[in-house]
Protein backbone atom coordinates (compact mmCIF):
# COMPACT_ATOMS: atom_id res chain seq x y z
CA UNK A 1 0.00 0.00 0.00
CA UNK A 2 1.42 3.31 -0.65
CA UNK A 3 2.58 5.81 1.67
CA UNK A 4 -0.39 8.41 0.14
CA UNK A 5 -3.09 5.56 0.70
CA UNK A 6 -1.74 5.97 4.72
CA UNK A 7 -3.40 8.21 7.63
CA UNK A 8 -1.36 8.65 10.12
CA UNK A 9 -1.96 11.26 13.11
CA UNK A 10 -0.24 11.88 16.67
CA UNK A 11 -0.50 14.50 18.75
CA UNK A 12 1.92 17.50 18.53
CA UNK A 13 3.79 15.55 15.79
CA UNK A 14 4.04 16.98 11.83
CA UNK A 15 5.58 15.41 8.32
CA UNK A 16 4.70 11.91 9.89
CA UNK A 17 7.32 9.32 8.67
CA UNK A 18 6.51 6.11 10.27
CA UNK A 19 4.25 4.82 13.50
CA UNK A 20 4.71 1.64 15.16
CA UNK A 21 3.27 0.25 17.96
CA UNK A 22 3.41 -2.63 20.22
CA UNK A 23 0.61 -4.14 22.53
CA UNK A 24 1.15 -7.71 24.47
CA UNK A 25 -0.77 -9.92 27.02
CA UNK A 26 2.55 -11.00 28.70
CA UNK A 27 3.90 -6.77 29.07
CA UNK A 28 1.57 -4.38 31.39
CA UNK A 29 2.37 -1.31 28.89
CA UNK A 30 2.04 -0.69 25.76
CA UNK A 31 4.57 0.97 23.81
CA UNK A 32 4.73 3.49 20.21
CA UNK A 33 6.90 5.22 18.42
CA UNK A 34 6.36 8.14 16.19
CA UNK A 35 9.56 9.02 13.49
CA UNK A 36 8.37 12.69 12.48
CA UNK A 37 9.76 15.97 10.87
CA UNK A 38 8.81 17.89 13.59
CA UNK A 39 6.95 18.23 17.06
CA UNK A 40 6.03 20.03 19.84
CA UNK A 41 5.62 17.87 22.29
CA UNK A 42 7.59 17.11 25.44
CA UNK A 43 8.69 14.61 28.05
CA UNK A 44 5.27 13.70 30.06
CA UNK A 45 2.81 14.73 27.42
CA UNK A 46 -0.36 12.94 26.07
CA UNK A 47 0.00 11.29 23.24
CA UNK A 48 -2.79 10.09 21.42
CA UNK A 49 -1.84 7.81 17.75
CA UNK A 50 -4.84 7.57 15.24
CA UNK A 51 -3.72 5.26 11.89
CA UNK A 52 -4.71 3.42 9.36
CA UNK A 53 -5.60 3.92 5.60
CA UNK A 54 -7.48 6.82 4.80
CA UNK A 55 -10.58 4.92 4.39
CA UNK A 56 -10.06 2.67 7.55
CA UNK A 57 -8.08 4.53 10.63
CA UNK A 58 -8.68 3.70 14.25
CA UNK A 59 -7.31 4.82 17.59
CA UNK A 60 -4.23 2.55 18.49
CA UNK A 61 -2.38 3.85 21.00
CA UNK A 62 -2.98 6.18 23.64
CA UNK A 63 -0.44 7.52 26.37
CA UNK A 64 2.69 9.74 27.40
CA UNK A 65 5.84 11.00 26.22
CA UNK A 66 8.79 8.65 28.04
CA UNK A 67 11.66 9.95 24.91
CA UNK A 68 12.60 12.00 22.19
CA UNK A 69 15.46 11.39 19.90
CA UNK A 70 16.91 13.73 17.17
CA UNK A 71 18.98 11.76 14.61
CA UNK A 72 21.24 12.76 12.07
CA UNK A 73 21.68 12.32 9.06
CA UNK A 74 18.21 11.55 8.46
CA UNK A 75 17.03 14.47 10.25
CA UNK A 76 14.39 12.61 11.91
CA UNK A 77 12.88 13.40 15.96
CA UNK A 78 11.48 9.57 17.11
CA UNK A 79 9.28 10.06 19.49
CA UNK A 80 9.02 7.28 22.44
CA UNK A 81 5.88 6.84 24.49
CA UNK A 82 4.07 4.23 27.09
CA UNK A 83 0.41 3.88 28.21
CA UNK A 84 -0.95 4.67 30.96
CA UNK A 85 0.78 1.57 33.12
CA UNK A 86 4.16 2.76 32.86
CA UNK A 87 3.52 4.84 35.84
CA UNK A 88 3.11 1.46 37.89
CA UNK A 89 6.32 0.87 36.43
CA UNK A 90 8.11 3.73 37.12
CA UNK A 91 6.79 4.10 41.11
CA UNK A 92 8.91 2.43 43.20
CA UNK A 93 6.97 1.40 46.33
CA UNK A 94 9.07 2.02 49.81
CA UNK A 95 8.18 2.96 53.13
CA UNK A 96 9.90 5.65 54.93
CA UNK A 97 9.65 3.49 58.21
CA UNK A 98 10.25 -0.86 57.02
CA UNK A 99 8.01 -1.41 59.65
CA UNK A 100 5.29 0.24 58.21
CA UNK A 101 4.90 -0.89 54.52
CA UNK A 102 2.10 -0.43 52.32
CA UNK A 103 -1.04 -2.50 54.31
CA UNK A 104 -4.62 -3.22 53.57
CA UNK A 105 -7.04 -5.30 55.59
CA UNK A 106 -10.04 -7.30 54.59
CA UNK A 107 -9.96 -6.25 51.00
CA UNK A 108 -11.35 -6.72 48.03
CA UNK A 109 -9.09 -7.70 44.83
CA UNK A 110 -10.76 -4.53 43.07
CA UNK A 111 -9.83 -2.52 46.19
CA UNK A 112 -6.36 -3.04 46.68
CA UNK A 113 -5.95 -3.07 43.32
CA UNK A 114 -6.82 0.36 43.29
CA UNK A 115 -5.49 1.25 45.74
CA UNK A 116 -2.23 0.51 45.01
CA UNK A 117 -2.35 1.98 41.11
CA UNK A 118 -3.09 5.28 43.04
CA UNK A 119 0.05 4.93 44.91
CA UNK A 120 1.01 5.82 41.02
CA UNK A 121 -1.42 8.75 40.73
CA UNK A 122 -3.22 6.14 38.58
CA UNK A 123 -6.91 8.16 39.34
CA UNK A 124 -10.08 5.78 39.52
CA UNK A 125 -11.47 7.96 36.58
CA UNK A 126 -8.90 6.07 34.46
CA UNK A 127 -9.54 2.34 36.07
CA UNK A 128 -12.09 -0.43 35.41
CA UNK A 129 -11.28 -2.84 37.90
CA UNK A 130 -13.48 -6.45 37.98
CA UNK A 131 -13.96 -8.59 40.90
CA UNK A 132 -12.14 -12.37 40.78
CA UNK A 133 -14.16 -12.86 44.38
CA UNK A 134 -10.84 -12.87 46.55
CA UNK A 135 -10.09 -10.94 49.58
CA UNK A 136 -6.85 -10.15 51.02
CA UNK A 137 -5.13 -9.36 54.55
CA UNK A 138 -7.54 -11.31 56.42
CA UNK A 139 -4.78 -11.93 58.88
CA UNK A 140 -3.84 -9.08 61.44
CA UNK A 141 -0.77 -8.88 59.14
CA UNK A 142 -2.91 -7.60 56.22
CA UNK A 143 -1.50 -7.64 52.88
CA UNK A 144 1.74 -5.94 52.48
CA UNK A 145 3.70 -4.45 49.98
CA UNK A 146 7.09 -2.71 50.14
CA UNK A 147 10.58 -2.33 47.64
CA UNK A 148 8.78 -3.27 44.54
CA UNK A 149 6.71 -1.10 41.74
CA UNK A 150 3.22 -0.87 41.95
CA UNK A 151 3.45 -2.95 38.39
CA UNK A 152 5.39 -5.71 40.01
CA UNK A 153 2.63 -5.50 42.82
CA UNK A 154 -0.42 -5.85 40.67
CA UNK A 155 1.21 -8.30 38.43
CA UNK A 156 1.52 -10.64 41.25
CA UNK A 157 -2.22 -10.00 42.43
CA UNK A 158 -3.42 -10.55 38.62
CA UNK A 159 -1.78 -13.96 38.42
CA UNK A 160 -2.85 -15.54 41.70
CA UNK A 161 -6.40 -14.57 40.34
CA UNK A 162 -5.96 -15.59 37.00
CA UNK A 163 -7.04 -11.88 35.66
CA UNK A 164 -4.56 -9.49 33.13
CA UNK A 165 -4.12 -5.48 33.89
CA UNK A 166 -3.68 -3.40 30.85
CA UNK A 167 -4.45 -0.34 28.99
CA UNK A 168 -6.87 0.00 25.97
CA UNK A 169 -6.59 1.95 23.38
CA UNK A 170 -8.93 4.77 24.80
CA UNK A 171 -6.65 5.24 28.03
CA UNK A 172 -8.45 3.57 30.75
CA UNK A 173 -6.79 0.53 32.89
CA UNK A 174 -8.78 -2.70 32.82
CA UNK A 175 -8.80 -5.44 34.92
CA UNK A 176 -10.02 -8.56 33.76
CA UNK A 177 -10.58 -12.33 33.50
CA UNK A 178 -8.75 -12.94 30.79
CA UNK A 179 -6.98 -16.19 29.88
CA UNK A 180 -4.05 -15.98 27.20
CA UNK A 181 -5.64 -18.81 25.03
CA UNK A 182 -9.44 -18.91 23.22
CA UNK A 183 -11.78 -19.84 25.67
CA UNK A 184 -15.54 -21.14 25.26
CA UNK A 185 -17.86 -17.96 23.89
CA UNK A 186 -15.05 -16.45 22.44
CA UNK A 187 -15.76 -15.35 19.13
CA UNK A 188 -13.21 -14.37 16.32
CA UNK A 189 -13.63 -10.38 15.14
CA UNK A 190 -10.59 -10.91 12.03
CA UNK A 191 -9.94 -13.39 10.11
CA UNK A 192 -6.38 -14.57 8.54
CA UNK A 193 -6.17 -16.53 5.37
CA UNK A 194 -4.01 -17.41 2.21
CA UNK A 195 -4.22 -17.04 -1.14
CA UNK A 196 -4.72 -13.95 -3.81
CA UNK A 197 -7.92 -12.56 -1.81
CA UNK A 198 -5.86 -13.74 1.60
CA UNK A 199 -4.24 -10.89 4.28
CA UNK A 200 -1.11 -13.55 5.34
CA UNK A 201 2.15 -12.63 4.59
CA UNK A 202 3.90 -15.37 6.17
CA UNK A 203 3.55 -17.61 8.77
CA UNK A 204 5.24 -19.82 11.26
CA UNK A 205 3.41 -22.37 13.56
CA UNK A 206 5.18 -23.79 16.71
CA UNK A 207 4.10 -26.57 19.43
CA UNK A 208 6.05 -27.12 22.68
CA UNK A 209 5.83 -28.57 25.94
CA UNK A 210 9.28 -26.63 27.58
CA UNK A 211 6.24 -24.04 29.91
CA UNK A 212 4.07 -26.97 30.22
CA UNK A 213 3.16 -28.08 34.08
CA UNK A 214 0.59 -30.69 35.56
CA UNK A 215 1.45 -30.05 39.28
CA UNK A 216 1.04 -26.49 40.71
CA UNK A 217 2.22 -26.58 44.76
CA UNK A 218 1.44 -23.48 46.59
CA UNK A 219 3.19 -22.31 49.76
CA UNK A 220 1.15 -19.45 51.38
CA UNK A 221 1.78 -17.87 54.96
CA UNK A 222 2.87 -20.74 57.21
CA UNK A 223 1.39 -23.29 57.49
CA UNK A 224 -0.83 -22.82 54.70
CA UNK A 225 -0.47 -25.05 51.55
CA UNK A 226 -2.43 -26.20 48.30
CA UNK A 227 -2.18 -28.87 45.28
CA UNK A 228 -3.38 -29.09 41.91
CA UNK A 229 -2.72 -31.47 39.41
CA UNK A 230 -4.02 -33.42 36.29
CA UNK A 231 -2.94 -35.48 33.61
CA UNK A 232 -1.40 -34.43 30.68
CA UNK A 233 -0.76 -36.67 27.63
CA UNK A 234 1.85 -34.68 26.24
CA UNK A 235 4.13 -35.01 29.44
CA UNK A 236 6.89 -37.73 30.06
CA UNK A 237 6.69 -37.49 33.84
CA UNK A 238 5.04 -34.79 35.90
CA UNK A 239 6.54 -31.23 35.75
CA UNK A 240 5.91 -29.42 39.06
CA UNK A 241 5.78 -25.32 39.24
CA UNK A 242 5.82 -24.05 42.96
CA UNK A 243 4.18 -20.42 44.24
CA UNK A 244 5.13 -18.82 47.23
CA UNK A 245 4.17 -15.40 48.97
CA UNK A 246 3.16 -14.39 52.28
CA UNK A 247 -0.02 -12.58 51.11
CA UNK A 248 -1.15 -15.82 50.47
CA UNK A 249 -2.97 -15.98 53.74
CA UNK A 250 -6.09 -17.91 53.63
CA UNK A 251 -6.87 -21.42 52.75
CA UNK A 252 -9.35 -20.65 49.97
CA UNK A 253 -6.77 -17.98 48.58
CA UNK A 254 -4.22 -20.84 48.36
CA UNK A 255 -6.61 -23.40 46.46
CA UNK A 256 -7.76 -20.96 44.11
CA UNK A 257 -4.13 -20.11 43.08
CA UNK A 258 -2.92 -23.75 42.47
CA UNK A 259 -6.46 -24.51 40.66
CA UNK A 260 -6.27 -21.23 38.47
CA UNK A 261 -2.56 -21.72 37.39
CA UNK A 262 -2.86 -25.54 36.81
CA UNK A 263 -5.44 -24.73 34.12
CA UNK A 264 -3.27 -21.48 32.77
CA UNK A 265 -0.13 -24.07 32.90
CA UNK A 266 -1.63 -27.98 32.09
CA UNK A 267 -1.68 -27.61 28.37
CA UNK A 268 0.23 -27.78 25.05
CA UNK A 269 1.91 -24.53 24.30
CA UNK A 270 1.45 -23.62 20.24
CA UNK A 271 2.15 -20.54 18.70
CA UNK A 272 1.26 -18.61 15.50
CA UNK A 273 3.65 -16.49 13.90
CA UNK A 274 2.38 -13.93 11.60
CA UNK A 275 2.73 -10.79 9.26
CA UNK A 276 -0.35 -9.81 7.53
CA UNK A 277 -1.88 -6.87 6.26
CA UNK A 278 -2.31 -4.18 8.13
CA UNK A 279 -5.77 -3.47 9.71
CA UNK A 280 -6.81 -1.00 12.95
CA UNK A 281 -9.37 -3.83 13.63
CA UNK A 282 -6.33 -6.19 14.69
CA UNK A 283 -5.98 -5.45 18.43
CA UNK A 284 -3.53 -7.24 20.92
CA UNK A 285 -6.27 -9.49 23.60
CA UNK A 286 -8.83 -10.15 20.36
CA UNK A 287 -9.97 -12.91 18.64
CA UNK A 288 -8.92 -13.85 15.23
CA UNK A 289 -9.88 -17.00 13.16
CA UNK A 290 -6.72 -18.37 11.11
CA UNK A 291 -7.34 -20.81 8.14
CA UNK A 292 -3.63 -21.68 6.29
CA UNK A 293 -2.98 -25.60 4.56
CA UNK A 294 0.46 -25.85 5.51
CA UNK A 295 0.58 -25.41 9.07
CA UNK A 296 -3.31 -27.29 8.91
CA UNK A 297 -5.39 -24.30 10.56
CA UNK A 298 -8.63 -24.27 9.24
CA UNK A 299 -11.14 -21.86 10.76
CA UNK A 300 -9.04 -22.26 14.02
CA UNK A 301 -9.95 -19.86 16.43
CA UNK A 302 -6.65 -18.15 18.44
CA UNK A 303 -6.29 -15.72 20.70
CA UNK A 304 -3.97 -12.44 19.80
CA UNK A 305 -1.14 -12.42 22.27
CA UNK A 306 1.11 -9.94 20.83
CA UNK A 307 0.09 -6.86 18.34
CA UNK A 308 2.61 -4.81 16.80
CA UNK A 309 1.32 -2.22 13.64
CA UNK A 310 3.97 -1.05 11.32
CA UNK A 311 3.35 1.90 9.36
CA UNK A 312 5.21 4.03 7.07
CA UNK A 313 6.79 4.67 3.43
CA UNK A 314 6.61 0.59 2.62
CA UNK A 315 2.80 -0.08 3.81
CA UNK A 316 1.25 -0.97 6.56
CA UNK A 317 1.47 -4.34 8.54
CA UNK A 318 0.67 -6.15 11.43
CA UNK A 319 3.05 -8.57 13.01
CA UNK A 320 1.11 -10.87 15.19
CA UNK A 321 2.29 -13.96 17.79
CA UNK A 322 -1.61 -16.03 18.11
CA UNK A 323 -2.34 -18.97 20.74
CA UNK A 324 -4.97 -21.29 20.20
């Protein structure tokens, strides 16, 4: 597609050259970059990236300045920038007093969640927080949290509960129940195939069992413990993962963990590899529906781990990693 047939738009940027962006399940932020003629913008600014064709644009990025480069000889500025999360990335939780961390008691997940991405001045105007059903700090202890970010911190709570944290497109925080592989209901919104009327540029299929577990053994706060495990037909002997964390201080909190990350864990890891045409439609956590003879897809539904758009003087595309 030619560079004419392009829109491309970010804020406080002119003489666009080329926009790419990069959105995964298994990073909290999102990241773009903007090459440009000229700007005004500067460290800590909104950024909002609108691209596309000029008949099909879409909104696919949204966040702040984190760096801008001038480089000769091209004479270009690239302009760096992060969503919304980096600021749980970049606050550094620690207590002027180590005896006093960072507590909550009798909490809800939703709660402390919040609580803690405020820590980052993370406002609850720009949150949507679900509710897995687990409360924390039911121990005089309470749940504590001290020299780590607040992303480190809410990465830990997301996985015990089997949710994700990350930013859409239109700036707001989610959290959510969402597994990294297509679940029942699921329902693909793109579709990838071959041939002259196809969008696949290439494509690379991949099956492995080296991040495959059947046993999940969780240590909590002493002497709390839990097991999960299950058979697995792709497994020589059983592979064991162990969790361990103090905040883990309740029987049912301990269960739920090893049950939640046996089922994230007990199964064949496959990966798609793709570049296709670009399309704003194609959005990192979606569902897409591949259908390609030599790696024997057909209609298979798979869920988009990794999104990156590429835009610029050679076209637009996506390049896409896809679980089943």
């Amino acid at each position: 597609m030619a560079y004419r047939d392009l829109y491309l738009t970010a804020t406080g940027c002119s003489q666009i050259r080329r926009i790419e962006t990069e959105a995964s399940y298994g990073q909290i932020t999102s990241t773009a970059v903007v090459e440009c003629d000229s700007t005004t913008l500067a460290m800590g600014d909104s950024v909002t990236i609108d691209a596309g064709y000029t008949s099909n644009h879409a909104t696919l990025f949204g966040g702040f300045v984190k760096r801008i480069d001038y480089v000769r000889p091209d004479n270009v500025i690239r302009v760096t920038c992060n969503d919304t999360l980096v600021k749980a990335v970049d606050f550094f939780i620690a207590s002027d007093d180590p005896e006093k961390p960072f507590q909550r008691n009798n909490i809800s997940t939703p709660n402390l969640v919040g609580d803690l991405l405020q820590l980052a001045s993370i406002n609850p105007i720009d949150y949507d927080l679900h509710d897995p059903g687990f409360t924390w700090g039911t121990n005089p202890d309470g749940a504590r949290f001290n020299l780590q970010t607040v992303a480190d911190a809410v990465q830990f709570i997301a996985s015990i509960v089997g949710y994700t944290i990350y930013t859409g497109t239109d700036g707001i925080v989610r959290f959510r129940a969402r597994k990294p592989y297509v679940e029942g209901g699921d329902t693909p919104t793109v579709t990838f195939t071959t041939g002259a009327a196809g969008n696949i540029i290439d494509i690379a299929y991949s099956a492995s069992i080296d991040k495959t577990r059947n046993v999940v053994k969780v240590y909590g706060k002493t002497p709390l413990t839990a097991r999960a495990s299950a058979a697995n037909p792709y497994l020589i002997v059983d592979q064991t993962v162990v969790i361990a964390h103090e905040l883990l201080d309740e029987q049912s909190l301990c269960d739920g963990t090893a049950s939640i990350n046996l089922t994230l864990l007990n199964r064949l890891a496959e990966t798609y590899e793709m570049t296709v045409e670009g399309d704003p439609a194609i959005q990192a956590r979606g569902i897409g529906s591949i259908t390609e003879s030599f790696t024997g897809a057909s209609n298979r539904s798979v869920f988009l781990y990794r999104v990156a758009h590429q835009l610029g003087i050679e076209g637009y595309t996506c390049t896409i990693t896809a679980t089943p």
